[in-house]
N, C-alpha and C. Protein backbone atom coordinates (compact mmCIF):
# COMPACT_ATOMS: atom_id res chain seq x y z
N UNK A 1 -99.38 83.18 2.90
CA UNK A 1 -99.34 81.78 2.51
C UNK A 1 -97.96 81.21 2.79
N UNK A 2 -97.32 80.20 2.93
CA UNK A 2 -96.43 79.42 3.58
C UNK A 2 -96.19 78.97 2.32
N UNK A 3 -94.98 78.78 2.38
CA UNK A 3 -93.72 77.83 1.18
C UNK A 3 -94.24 76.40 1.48
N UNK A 4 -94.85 75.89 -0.10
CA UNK A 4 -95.24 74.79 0.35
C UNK A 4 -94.05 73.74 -1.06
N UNK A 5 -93.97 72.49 -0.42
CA UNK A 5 -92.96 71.97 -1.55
C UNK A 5 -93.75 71.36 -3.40
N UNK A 6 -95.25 71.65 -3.08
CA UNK A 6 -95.30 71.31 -4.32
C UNK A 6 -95.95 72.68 -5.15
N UNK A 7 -95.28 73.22 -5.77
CA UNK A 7 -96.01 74.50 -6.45
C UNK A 7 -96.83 74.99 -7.03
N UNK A 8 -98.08 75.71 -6.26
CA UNK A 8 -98.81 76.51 -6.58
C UNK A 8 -100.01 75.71 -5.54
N UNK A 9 -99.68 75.05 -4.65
CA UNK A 9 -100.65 73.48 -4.09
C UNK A 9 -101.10 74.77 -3.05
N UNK A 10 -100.42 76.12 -3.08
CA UNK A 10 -100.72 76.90 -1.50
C UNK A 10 -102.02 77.40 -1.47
N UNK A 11 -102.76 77.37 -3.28
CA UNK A 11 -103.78 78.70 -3.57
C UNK A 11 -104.88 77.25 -3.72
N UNK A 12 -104.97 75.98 -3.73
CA UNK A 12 -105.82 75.00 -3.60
C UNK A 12 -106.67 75.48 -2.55
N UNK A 13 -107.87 74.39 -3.02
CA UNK A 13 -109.05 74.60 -1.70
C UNK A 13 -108.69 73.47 -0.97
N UNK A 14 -107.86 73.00 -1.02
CA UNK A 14 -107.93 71.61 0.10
C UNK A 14 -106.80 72.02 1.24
N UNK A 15 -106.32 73.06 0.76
CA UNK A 15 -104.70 73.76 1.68
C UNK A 15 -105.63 74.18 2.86
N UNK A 16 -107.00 74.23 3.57
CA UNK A 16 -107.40 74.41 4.82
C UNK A 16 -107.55 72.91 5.46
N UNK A 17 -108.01 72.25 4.90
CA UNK A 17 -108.41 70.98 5.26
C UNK A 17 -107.36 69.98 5.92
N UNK A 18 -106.17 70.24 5.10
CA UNK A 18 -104.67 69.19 5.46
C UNK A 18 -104.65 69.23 6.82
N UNK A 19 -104.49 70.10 7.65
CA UNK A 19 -104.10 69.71 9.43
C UNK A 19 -105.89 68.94 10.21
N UNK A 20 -106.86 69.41 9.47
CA UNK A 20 -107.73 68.58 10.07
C UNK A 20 -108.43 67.17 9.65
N UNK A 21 -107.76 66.69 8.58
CA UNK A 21 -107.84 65.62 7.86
C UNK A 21 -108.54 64.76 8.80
N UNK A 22 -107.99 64.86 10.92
CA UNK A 22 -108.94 63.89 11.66
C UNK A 22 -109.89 64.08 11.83
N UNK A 23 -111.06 65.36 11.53
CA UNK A 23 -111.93 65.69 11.92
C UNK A 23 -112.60 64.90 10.98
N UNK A 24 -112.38 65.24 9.46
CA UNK A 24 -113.31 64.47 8.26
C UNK A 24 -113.16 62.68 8.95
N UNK A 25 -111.78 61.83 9.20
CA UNK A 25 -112.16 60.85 9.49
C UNK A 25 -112.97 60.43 10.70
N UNK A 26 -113.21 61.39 11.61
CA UNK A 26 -113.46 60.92 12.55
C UNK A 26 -115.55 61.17 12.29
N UNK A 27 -115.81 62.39 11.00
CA UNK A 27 -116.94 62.37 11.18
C UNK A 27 -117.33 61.04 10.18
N UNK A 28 -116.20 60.64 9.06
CA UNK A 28 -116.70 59.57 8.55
C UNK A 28 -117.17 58.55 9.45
N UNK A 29 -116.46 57.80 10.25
CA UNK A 29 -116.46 57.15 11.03
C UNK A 29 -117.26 57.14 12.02
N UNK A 30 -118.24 58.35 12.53
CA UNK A 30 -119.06 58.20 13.32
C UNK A 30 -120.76 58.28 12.34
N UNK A 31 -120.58 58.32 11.17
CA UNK A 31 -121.37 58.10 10.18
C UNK A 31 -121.51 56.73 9.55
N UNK A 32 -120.07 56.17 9.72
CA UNK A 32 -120.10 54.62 9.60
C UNK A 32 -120.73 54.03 10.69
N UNK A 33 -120.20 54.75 11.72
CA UNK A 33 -120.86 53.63 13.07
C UNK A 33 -122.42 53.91 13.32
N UNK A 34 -123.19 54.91 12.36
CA UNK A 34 -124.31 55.03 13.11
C UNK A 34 -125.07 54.14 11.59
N UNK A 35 -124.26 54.33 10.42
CA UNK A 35 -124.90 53.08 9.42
C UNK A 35 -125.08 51.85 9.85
N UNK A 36 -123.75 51.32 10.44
CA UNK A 36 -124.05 49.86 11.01
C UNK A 36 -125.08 49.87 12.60
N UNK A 37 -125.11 50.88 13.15
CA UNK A 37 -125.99 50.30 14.21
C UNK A 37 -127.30 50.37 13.43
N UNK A 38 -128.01 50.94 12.16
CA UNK A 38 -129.35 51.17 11.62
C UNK A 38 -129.19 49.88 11.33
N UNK A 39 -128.43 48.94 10.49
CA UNK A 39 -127.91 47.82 10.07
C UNK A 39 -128.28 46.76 10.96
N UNK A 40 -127.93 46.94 12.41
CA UNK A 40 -127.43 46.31 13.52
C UNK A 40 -128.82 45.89 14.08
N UNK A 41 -129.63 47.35 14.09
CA UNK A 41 -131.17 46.76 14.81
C UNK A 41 -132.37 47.72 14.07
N UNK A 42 -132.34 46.37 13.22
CA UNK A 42 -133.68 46.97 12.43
C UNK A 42 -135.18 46.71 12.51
N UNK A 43 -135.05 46.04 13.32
CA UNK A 43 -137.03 45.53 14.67
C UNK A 43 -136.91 46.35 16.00
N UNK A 44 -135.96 47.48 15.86
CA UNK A 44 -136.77 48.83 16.68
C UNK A 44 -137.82 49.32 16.05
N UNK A 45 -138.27 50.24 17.13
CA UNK A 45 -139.42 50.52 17.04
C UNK A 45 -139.34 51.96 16.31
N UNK A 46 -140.24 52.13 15.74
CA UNK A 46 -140.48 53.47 14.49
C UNK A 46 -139.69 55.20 15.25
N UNK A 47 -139.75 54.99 16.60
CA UNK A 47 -139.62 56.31 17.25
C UNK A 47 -137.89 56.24 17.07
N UNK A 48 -137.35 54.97 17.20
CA UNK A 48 -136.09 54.55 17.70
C UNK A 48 -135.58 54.65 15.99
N UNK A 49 -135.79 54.40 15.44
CA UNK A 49 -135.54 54.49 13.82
C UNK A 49 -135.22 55.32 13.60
N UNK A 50 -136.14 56.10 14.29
CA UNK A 50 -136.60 57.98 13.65
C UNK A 50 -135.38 58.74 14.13
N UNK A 51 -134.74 58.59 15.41
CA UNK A 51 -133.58 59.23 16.38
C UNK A 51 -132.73 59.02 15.67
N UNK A 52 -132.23 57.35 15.17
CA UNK A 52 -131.00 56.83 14.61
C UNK A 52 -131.17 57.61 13.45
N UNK A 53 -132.02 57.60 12.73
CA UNK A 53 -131.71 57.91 11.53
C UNK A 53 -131.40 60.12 11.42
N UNK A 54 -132.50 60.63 12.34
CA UNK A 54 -132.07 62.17 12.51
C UNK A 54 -130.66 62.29 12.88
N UNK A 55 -129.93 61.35 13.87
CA UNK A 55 -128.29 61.51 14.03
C UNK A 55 -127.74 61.25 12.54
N UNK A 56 -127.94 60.40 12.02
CA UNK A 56 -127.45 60.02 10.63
C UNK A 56 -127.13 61.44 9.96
N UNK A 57 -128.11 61.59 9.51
CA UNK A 57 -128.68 62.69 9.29
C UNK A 57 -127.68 64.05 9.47
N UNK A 58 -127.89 64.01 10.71
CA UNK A 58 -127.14 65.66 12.01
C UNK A 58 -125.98 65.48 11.60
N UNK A 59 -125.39 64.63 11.41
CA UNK A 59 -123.75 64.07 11.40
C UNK A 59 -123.01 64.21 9.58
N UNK A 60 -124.62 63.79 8.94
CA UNK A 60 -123.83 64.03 7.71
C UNK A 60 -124.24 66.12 7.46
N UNK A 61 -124.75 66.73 8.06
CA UNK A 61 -124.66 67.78 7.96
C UNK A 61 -124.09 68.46 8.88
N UNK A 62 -123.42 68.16 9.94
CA UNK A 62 -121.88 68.29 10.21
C UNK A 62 -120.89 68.33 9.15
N UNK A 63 -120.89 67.21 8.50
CA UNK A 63 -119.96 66.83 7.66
C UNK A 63 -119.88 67.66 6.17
N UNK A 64 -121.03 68.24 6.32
CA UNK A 64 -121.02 68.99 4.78
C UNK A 64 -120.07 70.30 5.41
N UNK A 65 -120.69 70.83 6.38
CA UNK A 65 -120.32 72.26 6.95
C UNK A 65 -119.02 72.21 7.38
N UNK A 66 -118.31 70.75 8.04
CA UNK A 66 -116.70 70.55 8.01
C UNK A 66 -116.24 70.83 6.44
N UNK A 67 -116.49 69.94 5.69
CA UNK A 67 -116.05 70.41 4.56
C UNK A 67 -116.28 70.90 3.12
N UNK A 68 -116.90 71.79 3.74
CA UNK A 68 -117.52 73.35 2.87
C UNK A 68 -116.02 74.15 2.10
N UNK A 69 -115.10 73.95 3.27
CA UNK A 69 -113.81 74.76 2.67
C UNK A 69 -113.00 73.98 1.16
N UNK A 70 -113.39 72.85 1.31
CA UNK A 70 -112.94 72.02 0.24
C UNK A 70 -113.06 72.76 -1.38
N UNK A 71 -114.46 73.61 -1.49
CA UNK A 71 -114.98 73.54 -2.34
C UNK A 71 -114.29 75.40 -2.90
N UNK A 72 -114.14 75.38 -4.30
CA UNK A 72 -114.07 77.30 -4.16
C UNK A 72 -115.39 77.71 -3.97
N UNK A 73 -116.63 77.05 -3.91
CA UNK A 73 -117.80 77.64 -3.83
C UNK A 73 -118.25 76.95 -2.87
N UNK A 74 -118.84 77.97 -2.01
CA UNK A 74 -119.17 76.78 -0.62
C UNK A 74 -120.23 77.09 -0.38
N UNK A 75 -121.33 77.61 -1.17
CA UNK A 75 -122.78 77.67 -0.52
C UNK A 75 -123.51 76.56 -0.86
N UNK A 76 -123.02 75.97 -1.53
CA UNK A 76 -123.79 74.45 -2.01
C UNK A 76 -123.49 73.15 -0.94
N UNK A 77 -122.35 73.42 -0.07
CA UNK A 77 -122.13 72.83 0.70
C UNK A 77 -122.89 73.16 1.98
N UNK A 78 -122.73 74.43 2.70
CA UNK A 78 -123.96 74.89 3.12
C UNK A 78 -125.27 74.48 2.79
N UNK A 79 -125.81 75.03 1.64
CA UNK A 79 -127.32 74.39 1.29
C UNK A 79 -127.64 73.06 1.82
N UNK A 80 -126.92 71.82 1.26
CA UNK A 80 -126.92 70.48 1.61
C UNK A 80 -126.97 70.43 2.76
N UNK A 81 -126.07 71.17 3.78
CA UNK A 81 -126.15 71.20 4.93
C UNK A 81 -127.10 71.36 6.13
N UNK A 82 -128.04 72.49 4.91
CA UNK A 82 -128.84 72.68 5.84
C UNK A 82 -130.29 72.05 5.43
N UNK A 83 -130.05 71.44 4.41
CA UNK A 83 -131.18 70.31 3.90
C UNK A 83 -130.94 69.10 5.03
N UNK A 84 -129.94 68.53 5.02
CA UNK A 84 -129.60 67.71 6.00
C UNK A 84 -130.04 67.54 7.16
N UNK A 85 -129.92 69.14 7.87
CA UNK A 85 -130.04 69.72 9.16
C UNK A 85 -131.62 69.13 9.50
N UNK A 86 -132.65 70.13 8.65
CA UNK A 86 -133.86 70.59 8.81
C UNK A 86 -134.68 69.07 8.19
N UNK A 87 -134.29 68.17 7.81
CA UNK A 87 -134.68 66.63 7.53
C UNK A 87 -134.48 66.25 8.89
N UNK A 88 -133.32 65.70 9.66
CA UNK A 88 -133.57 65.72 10.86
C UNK A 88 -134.24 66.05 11.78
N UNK A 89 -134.37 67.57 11.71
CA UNK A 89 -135.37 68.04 12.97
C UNK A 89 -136.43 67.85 12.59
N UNK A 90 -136.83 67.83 11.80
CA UNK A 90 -138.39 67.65 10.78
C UNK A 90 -138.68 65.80 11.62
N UNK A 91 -137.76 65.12 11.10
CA UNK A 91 -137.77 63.80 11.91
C UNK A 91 -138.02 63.65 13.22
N UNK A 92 -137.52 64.43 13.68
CA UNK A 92 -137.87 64.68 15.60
C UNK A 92 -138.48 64.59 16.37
N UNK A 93 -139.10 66.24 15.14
CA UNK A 93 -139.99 67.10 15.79
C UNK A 93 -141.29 66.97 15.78
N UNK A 94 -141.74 65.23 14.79
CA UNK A 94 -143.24 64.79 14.59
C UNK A 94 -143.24 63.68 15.57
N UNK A 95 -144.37 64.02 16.56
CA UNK A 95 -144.37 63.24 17.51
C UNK A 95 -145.13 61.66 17.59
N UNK A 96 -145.70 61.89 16.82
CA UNK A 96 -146.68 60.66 16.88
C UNK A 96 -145.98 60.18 15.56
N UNK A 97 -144.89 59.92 15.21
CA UNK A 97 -144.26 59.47 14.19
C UNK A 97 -144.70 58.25 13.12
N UNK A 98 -145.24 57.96 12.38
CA UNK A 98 -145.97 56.70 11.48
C UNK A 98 -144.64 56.61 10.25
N UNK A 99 -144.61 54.76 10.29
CA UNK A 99 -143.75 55.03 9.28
C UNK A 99 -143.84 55.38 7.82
N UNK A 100 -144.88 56.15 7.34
CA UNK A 100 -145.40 56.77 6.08
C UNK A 100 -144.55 58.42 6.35
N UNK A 101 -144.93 59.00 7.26
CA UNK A 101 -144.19 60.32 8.05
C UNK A 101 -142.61 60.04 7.69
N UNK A 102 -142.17 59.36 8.61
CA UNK A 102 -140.68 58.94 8.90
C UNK A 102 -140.11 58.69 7.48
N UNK A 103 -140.58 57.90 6.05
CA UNK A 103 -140.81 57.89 5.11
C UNK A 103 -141.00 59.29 4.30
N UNK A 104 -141.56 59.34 4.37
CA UNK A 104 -142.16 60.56 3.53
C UNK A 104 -140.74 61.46 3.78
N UNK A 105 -140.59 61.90 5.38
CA UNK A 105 -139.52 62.66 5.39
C UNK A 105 -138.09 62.59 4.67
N UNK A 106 -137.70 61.55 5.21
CA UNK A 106 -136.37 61.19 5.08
C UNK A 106 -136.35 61.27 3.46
N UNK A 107 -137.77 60.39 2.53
CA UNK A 107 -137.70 60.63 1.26
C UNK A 107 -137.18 61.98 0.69
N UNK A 108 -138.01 62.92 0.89
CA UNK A 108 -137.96 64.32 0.47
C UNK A 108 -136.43 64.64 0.82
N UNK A 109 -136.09 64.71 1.84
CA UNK A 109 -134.58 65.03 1.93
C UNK A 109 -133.77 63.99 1.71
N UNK A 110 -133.44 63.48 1.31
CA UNK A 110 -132.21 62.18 0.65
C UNK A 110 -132.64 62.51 -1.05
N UNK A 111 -133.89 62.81 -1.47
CA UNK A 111 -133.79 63.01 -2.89
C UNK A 111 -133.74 64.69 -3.14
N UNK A 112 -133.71 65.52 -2.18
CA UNK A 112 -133.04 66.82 -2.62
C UNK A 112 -131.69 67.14 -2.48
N UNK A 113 -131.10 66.21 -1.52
CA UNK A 113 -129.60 66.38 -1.03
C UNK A 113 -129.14 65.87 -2.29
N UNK A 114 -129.82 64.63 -2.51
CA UNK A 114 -128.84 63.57 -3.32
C UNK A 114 -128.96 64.49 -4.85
N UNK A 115 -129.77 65.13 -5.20
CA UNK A 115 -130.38 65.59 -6.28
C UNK A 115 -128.80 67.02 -5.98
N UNK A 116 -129.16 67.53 -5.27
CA UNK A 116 -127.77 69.01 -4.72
C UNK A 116 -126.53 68.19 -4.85
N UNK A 117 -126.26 67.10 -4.89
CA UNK A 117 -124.81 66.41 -4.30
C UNK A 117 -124.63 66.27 -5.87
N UNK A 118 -125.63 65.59 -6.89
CA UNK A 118 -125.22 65.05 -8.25
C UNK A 118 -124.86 66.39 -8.51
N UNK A 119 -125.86 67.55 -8.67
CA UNK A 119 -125.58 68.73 -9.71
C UNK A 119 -123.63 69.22 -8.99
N UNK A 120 -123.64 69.02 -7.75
CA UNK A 120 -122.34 69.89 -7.19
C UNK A 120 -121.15 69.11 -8.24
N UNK A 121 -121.42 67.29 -8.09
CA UNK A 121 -120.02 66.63 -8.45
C UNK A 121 -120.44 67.32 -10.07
N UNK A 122 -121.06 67.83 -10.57
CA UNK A 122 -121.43 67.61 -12.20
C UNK A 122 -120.64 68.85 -12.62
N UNK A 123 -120.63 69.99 -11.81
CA UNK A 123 -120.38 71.21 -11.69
C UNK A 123 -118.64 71.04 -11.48
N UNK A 124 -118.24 70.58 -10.63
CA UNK A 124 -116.67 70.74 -10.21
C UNK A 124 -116.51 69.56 -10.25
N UNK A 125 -116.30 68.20 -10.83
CA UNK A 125 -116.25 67.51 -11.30
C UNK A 125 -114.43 67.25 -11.45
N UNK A 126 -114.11 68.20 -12.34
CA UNK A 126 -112.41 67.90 -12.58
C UNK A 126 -111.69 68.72 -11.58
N UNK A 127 -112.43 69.03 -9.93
CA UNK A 127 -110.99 69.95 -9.32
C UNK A 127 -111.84 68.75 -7.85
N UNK A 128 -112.57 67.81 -8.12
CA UNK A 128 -113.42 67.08 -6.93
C UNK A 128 -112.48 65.58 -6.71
N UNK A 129 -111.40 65.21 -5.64
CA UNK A 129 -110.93 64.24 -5.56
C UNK A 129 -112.22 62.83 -5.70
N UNK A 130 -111.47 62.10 -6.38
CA UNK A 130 -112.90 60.80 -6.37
C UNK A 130 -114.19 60.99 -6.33
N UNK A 131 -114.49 62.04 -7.42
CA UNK A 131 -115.65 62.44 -7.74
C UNK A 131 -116.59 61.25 -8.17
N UNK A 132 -116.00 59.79 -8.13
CA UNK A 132 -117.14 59.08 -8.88
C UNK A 132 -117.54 58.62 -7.69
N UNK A 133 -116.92 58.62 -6.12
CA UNK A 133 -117.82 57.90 -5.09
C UNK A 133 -118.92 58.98 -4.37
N UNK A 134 -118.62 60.17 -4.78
CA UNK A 134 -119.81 61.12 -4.52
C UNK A 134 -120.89 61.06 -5.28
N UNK A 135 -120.75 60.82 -6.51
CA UNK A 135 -121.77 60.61 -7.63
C UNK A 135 -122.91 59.58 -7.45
N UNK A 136 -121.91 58.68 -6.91
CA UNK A 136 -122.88 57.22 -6.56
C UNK A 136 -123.45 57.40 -5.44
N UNK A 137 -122.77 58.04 -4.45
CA UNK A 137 -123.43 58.78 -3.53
C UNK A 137 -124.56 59.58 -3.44
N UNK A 138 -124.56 60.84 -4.32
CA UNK A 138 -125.82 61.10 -4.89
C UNK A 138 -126.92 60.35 -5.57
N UNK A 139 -126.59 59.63 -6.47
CA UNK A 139 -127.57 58.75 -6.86
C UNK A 139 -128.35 58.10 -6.09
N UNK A 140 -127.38 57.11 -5.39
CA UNK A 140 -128.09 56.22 -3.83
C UNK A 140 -129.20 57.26 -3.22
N UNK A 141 -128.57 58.86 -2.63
CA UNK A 141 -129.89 59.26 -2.12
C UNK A 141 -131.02 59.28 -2.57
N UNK A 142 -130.85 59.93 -4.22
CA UNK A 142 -131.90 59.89 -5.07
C UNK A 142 -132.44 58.11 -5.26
N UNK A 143 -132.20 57.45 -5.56
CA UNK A 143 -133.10 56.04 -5.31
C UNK A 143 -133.57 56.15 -4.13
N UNK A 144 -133.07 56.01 -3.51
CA UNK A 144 -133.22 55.30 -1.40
C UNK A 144 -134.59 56.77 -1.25
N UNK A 145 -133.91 57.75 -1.48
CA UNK A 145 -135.59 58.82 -1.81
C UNK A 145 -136.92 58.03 -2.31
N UNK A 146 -136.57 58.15 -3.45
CA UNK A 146 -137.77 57.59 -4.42
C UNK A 146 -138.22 56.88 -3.91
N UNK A 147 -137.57 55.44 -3.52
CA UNK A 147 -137.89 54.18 -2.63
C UNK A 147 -139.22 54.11 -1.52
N UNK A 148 -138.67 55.75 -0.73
CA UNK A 148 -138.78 55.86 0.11
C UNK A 148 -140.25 56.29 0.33
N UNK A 149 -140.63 56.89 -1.28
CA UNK A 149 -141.47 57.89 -1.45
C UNK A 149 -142.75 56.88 -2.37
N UNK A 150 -142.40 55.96 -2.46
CA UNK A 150 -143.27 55.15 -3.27
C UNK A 150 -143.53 54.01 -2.49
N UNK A 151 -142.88 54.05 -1.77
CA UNK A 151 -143.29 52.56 -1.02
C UNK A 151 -143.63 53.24 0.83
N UNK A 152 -144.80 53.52 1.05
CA UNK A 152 -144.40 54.43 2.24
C UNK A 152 -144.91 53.44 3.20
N UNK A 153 -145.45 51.89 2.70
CA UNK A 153 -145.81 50.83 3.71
C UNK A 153 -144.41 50.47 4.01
N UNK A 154 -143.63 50.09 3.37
CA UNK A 154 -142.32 49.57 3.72
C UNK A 154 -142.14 48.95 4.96
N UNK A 155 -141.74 48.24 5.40
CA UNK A 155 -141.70 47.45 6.53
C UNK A 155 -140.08 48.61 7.40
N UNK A 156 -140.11 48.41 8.72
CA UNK A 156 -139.43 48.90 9.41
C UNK A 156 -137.58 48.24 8.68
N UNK A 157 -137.93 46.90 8.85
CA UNK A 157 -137.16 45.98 8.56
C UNK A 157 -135.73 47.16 7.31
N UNK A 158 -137.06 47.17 6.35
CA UNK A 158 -136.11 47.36 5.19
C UNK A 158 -135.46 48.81 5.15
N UNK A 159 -136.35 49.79 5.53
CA UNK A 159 -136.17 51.12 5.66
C UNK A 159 -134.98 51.35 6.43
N UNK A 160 -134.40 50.36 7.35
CA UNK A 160 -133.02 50.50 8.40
C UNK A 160 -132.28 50.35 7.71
N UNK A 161 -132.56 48.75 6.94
CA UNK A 161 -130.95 48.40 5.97
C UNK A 161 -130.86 49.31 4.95
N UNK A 162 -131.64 49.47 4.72
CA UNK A 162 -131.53 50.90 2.95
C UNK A 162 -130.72 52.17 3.13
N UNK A 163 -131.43 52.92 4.52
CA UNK A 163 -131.27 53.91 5.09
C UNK A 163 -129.58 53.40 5.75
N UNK A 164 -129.36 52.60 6.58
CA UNK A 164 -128.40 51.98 6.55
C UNK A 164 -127.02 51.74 5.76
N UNK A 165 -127.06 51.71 4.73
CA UNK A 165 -126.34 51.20 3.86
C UNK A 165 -125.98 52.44 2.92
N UNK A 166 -126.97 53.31 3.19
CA UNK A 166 -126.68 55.06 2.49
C UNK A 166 -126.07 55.58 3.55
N UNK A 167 -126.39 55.61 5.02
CA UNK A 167 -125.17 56.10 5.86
C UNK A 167 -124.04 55.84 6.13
N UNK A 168 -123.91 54.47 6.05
CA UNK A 168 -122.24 53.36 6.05
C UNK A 168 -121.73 54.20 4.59
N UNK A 169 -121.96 54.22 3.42
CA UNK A 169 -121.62 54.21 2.27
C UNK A 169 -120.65 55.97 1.83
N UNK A 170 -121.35 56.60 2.79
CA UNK A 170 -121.23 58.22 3.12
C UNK A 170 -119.93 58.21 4.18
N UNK A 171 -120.47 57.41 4.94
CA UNK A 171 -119.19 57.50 5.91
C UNK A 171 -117.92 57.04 5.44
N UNK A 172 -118.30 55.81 4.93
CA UNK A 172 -116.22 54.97 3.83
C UNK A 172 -116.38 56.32 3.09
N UNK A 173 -116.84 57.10 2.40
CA UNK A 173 -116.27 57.54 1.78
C UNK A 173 -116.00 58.98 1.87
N UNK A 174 -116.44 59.47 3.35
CA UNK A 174 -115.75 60.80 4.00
C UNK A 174 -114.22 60.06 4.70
N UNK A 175 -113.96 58.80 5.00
CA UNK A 175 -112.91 58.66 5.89
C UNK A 175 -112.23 58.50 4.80
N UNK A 176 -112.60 57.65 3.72
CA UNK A 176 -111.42 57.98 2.58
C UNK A 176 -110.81 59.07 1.70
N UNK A 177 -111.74 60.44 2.13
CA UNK A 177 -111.38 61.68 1.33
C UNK A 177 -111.09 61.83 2.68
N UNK A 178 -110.79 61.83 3.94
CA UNK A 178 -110.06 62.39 4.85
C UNK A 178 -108.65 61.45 5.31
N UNK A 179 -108.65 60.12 4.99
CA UNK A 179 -107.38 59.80 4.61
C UNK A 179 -106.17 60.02 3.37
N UNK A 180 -107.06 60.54 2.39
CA UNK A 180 -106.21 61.04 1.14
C UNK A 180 -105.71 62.70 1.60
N UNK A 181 -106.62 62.78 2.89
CA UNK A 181 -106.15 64.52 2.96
C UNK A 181 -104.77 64.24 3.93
N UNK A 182 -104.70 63.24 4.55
CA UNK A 182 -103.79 62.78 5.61
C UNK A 182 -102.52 62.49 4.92
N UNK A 183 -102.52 61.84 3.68
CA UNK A 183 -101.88 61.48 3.03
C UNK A 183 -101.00 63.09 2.44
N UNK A 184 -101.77 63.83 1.54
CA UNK A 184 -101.31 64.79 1.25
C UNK A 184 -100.95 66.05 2.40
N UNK A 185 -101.23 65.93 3.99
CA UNK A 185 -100.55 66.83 4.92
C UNK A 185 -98.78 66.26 4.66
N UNK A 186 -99.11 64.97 5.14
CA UNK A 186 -97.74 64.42 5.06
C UNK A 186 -96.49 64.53 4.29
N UNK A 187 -97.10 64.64 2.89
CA UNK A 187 -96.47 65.05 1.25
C UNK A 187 -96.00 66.24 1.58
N UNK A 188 -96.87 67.17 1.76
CA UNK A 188 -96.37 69.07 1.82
C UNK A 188 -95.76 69.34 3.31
N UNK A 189 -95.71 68.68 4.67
CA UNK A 189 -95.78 69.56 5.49
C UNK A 189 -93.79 69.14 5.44
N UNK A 190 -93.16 70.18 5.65
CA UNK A 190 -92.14 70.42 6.20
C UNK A 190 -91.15 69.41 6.83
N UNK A 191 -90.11 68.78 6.36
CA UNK A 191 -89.50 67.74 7.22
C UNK A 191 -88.69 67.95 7.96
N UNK A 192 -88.53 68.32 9.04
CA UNK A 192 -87.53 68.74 10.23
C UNK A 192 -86.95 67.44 10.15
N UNK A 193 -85.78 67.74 10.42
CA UNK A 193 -84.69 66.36 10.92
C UNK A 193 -84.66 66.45 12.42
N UNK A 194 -84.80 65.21 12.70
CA UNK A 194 -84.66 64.48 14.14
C UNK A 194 -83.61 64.41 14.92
């Protein structure tokens, strides 16, 4: 372990994360940009929904498996991950896609993730930076689930902005736990004089 200037910060779970702080913003950010394009065009057609939303999807389970190290327990990050994963391909992989299907799916996984995401913040809670925008985070899946799962006529329309607005919402708030990690490389790393 390396001499770090604030003491004892070396045996943290976030001491892997500090040099890649761009990876978390950059997956926020491509999680933001795929919220606003669901946002952007929501009178595509059900197949085109289905793609945008499996990237959504692929990207936020990227994003669990980037930062899995965060956690001292990382199979829950995993798990999510691979709930994430297998919602996507599940999305894909039904070809004749109806939006009751596309529905149904996305339901089931946004209310088990979101359901895995509440119990994780509930669990580590006091060692979880801004544990209350994950929380709401979880929740949102769990509604936008339910939503999803009770209303399976839903118009294309609404299912983008909903679905939409849970991927934008994921993304601000991976780029902001990867700008607070940016913040704290800066704090600990070493100041060479110029």
């Amino acid at each position: 372990m390396t001499d770090l200037p604030i003491r004892g910060f070396a045996e943290t779970w976030v001491t892997p994360m500090l040099r890649r702080w761009w990876i978390v913003v950059a997956l926020g950010a491509a999680m933001a940009a795929l919220g606003v394009v669901l946002l952007a065009s929501p009178f595509d057609a059900v197949r085109t929904l289905a793609v945008l939303v499996a990237l959504g999807l692929v990207v936020a389970s990227v994003d669990e498996l980037a930062q899995a190290e965060r956690h001292e327990i990382t199979w829950p990050s995993y798990a999510l991950a691979a709930v994430w994963f297998v919602t996507a391909i599940w999305a894909l992989m039904w070809p004749g896609v109806t939006l009751w299907a596309l529905a149904f799916t996305v339901g089931v996984g946004l209310i088990v993730g979101g359901v895995a995401e509440i119990i994780f913040v509930g669990r580590f809670k006091r060692r979880l930076p801004m544990w209350g925008v994950w929380l709401v985070d979880g929740l949102l899946s769990v509604l936008v689930g339910i939503f999803a799962l009770a209303w399976p006529g839903v118009t294309i329309l609404a299912l983008a902005i909903i679905l939409g607005m849970r991927v934008l919402l994921r993304g601000v708030a991976t780029i902001t736990f990867g700008l607070a990690l940016r913040r704290l490389n800066l704090m600990t790393a070493p100041h060479v004089p110029t």
